[in-house]
PDB file of N, CA and C in Angstrom:
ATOM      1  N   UNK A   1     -13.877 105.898 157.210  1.00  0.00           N
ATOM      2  CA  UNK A   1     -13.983 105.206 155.954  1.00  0.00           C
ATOM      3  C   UNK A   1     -13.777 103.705 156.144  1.00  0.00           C
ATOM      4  N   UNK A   2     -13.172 103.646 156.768  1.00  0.00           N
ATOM      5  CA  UNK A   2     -12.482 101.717 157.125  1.00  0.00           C
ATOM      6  C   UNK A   2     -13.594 101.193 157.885  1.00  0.00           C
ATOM      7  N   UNK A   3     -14.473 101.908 158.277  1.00  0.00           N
ATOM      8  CA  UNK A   3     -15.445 101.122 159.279  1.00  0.00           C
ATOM      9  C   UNK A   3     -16.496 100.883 158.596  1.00  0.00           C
ATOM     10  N   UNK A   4     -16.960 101.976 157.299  1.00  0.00           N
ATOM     11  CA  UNK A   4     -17.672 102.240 156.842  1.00  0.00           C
ATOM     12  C   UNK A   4     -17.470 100.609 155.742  1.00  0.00           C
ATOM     13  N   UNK A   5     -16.009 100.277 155.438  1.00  0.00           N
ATOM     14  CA  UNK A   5     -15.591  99.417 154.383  1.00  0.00           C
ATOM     15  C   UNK A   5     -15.806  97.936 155.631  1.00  0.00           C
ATOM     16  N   UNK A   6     -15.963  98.054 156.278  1.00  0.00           N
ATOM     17  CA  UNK A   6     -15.740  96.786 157.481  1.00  0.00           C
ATOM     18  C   UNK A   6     -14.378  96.339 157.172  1.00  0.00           C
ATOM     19  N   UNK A   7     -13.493  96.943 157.376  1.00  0.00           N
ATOM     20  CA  UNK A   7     -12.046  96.669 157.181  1.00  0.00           C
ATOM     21  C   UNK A   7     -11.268  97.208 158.819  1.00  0.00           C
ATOM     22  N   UNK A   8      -9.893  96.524 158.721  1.00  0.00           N
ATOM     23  CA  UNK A   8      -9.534  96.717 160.074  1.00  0.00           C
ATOM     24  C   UNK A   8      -8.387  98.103 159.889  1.00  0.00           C
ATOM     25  N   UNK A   9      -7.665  98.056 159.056  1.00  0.00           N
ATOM     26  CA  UNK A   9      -6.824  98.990 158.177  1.00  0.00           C
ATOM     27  C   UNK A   9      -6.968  99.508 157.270  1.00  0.00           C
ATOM     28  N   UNK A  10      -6.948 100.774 156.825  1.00  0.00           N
ATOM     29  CA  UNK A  10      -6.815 101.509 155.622  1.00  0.00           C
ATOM     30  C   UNK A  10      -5.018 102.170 155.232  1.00  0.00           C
ATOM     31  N   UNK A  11      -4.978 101.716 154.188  1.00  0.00           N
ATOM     32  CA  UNK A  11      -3.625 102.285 153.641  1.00  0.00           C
ATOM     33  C   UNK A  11      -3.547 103.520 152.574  1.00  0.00           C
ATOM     34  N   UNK A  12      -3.300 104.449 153.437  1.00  0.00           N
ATOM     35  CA  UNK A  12      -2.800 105.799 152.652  1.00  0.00           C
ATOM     36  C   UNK A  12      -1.694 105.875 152.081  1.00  0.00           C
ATOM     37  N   UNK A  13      -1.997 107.047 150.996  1.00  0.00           N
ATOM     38  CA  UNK A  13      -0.470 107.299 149.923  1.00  0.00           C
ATOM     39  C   UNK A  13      -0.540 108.248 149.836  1.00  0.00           C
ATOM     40  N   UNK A  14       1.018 109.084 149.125  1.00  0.00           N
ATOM     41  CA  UNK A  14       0.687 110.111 148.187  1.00  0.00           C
ATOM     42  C   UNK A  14       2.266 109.980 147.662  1.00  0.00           C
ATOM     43  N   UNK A  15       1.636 109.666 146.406  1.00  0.00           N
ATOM     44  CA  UNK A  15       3.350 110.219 145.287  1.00  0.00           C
ATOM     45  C   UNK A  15       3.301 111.371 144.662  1.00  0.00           C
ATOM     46  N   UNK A  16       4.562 112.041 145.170  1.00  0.00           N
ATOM     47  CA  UNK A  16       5.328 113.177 143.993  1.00  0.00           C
ATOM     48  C   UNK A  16       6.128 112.943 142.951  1.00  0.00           C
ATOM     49  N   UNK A  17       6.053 113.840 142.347  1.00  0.00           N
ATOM     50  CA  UNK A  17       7.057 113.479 141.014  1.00  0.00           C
ATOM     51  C   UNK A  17       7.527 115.127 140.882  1.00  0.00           C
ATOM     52  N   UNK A  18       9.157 114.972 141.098  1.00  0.00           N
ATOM     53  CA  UNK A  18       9.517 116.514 141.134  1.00  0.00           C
ATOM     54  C   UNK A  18      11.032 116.038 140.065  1.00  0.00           C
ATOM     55  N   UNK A  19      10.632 116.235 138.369  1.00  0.00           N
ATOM     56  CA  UNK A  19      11.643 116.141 137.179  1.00  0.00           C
ATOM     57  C   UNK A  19      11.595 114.201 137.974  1.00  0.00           C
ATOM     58  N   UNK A  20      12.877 113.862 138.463  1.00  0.00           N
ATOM     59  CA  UNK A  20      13.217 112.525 138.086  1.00  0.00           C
ATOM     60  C   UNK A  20      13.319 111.915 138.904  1.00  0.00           C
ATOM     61  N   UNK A  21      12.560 112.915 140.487  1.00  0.00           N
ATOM     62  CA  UNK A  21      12.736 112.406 141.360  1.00  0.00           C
ATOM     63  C   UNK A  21      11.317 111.831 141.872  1.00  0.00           C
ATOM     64  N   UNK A  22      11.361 110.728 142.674  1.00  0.00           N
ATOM     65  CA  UNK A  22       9.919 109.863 142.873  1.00  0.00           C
ATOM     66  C   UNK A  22       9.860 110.299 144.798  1.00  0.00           C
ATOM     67  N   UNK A  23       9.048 110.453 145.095  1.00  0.00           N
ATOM     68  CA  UNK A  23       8.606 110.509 146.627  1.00  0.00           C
ATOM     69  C   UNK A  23       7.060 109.844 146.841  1.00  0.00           C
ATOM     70  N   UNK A  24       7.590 109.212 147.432  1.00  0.00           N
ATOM     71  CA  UNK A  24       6.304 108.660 147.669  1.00  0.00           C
ATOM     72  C   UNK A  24       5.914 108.462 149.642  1.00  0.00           C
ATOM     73  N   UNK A  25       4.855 108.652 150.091  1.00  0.00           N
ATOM     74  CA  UNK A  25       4.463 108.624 151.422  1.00  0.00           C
ATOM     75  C   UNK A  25       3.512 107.527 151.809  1.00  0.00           C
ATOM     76  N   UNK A  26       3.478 106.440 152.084  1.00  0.00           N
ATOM     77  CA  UNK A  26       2.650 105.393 152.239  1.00  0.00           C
ATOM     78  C   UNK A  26       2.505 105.027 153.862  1.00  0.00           C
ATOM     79  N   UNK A  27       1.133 105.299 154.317  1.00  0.00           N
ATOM     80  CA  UNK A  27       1.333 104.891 155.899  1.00  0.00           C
ATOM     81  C   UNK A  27      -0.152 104.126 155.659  1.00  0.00           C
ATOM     82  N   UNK A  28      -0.113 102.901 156.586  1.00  0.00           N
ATOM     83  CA  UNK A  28      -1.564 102.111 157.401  1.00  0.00           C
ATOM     84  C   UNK A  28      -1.669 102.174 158.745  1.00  0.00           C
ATOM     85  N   UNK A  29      -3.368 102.797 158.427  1.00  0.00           N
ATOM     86  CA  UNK A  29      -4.162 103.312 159.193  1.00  0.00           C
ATOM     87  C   UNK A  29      -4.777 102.424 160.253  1.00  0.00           C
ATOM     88  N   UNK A  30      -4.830 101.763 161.079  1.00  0.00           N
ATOM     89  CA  UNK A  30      -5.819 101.455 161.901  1.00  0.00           C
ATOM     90  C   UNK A  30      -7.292 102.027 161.765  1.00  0.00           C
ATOM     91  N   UNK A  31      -8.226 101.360 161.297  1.00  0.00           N
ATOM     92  CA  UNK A  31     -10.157 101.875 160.955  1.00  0.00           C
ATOM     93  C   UNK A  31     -10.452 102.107 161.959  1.00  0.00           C
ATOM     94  N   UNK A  32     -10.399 101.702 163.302  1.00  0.00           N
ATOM     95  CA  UNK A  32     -11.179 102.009 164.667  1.00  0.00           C
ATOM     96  C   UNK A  32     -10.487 102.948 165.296  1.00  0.00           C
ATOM     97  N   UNK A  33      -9.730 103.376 165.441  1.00  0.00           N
ATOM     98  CA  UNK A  33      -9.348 104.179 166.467  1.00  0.00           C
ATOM     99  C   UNK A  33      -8.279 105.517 165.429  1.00  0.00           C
ATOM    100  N   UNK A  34      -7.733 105.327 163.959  1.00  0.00           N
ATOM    101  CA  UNK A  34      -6.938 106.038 163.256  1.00  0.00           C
ATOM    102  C   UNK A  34      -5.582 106.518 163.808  1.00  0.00           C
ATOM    103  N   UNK A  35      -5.153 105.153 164.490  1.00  0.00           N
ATOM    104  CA  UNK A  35      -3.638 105.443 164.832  1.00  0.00           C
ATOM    105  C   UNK A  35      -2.812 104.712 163.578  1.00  0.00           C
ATOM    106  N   UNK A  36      -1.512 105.803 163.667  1.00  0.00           N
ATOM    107  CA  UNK A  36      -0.830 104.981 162.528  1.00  0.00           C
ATOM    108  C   UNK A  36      -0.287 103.454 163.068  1.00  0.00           C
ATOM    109  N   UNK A  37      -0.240 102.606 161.897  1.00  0.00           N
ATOM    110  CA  UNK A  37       0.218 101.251 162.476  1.00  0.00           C
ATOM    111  C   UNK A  37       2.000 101.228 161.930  1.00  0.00           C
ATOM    112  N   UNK A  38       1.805 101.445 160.498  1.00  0.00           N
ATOM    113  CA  UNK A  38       3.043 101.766 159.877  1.00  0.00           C
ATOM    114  C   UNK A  38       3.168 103.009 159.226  1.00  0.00           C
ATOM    115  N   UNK A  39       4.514 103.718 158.803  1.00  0.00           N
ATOM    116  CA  UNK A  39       4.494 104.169 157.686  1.00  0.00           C
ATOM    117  C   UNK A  39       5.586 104.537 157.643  1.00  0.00           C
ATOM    118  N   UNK A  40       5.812 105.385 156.245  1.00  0.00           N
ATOM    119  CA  UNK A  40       7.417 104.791 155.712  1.00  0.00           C
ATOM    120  C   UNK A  40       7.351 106.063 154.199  1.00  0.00           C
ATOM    121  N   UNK A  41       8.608 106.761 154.046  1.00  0.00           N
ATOM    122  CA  UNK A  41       8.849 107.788 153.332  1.00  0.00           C
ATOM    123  C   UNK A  41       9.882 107.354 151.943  1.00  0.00           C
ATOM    124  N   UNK A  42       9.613 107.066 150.681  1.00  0.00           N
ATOM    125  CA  UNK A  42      10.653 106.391 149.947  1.00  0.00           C
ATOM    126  C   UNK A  42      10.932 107.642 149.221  1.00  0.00           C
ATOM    127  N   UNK A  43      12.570 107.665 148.753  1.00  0.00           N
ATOM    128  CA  UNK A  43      12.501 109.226 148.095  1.00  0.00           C
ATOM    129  C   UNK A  43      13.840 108.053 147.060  1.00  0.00           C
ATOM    130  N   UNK A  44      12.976 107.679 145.966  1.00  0.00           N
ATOM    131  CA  UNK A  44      13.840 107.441 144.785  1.00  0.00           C
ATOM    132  C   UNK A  44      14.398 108.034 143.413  1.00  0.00           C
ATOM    133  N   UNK A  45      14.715 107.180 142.502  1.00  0.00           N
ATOM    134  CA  UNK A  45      14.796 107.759 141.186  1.00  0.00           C
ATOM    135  C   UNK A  45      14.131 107.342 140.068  1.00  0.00           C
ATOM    136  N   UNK A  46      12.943 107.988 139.622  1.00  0.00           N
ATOM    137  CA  UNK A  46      11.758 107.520 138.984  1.00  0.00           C
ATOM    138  C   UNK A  46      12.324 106.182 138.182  1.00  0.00           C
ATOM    139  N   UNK A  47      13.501 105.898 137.441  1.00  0.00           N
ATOM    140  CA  UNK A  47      13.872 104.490 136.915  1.00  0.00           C
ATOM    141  C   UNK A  47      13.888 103.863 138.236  1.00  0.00           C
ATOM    142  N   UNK A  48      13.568 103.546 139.355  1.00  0.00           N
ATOM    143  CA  UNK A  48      13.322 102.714 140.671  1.00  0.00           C
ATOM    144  C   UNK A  48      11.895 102.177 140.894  1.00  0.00           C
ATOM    145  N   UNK A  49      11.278 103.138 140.238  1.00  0.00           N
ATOM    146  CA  UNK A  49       9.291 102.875 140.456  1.00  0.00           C
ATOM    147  C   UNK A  49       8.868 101.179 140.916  1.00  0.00           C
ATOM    148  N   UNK A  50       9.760 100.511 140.169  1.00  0.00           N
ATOM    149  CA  UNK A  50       9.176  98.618 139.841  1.00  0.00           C
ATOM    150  C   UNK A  50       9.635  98.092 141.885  1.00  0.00           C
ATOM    151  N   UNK A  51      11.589  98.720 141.729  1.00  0.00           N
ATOM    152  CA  UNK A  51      11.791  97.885 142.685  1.00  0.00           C
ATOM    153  C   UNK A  51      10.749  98.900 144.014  1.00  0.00           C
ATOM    154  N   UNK A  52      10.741  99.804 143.774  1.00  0.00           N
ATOM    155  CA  UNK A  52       9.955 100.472 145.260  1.00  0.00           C
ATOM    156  C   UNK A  52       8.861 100.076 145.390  1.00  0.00           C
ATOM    157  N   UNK A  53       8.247  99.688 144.849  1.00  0.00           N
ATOM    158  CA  UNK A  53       6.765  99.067 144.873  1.00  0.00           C
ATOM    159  C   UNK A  53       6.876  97.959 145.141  1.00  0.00           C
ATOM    160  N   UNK A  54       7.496  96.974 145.122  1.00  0.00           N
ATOM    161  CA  UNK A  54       8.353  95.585 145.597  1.00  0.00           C
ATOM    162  C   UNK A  54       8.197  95.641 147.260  1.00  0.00           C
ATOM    163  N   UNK A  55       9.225  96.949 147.461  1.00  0.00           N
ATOM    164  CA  UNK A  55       9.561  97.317 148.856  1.00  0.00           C
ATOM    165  C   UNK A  55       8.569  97.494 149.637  1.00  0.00           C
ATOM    166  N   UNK A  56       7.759  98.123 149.320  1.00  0.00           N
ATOM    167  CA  UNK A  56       6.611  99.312 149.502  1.00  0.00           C
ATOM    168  C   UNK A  56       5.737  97.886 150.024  1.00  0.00           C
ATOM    169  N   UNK A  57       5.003  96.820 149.210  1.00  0.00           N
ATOM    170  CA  UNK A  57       4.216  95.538 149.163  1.00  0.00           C
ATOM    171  C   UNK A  57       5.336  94.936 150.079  1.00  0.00           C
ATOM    172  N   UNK A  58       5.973  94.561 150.509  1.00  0.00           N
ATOM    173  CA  UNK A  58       6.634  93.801 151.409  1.00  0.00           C
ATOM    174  C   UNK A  58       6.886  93.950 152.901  1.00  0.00           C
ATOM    175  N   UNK A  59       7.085  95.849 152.852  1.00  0.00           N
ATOM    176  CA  UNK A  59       6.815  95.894 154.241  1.00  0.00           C
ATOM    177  C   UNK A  59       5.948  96.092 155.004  1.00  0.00           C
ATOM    178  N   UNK A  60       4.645  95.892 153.889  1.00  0.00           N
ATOM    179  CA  UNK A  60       3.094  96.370 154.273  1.00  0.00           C
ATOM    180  C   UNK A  60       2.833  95.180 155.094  1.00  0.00           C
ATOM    181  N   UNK A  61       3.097  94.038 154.274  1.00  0.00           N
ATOM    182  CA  UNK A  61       3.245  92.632 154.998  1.00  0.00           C
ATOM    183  C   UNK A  61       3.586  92.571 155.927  1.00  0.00           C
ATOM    184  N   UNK A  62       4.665  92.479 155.885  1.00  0.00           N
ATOM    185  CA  UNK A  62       5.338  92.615 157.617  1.00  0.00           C
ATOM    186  C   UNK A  62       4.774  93.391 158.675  1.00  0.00           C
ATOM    187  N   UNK A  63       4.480  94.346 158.131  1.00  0.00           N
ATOM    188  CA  UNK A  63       3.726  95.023 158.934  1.00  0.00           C
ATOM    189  C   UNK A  63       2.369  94.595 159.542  1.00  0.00           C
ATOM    190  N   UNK A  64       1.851  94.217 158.695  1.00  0.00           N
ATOM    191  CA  UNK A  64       0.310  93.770 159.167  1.00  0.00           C
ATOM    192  C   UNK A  64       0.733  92.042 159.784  1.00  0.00           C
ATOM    193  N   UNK A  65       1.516  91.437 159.587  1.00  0.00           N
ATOM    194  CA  UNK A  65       1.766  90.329 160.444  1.00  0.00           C
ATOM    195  C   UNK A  65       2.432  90.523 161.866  1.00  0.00           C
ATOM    196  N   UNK A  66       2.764  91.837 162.097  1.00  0.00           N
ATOM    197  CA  UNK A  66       3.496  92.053 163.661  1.00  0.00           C
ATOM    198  C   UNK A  66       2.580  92.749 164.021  1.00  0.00           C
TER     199      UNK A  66
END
């Protein structure tokens, strides 16, 4: 798909919602070869949604700058 997008990374997700609890799975993909570059498991409390997404956008950064 990433090659198909001429992109160098693709970033996967998947959130659960189990009653009040938030899980979310966010890893980036490398397009050429589909090794993971990052990824990272957040298991909050759905009133957290704003700051985890904060988190979530920040270490994507970092990530793609190292």
């Amino acid at each position: 798909m990433g090659q198909e997008l001429n992109v160098g990374a693709v970033l996967l997700g998947r959130v659960l919602l189990f009653g009040e609890q938030l899980i979310i799975r966010a890893e980036l993909v490398d397009a050429t070869d589909g090794s993971q570059l990052w990824g990272e498991q957040y298991n909050r409390h759905l009133t957290d949604i704003f700051a985890v997404q904060e988190e979530i956008a920040r270490e994507i950064s970092e990530g793609l700058r190292s």
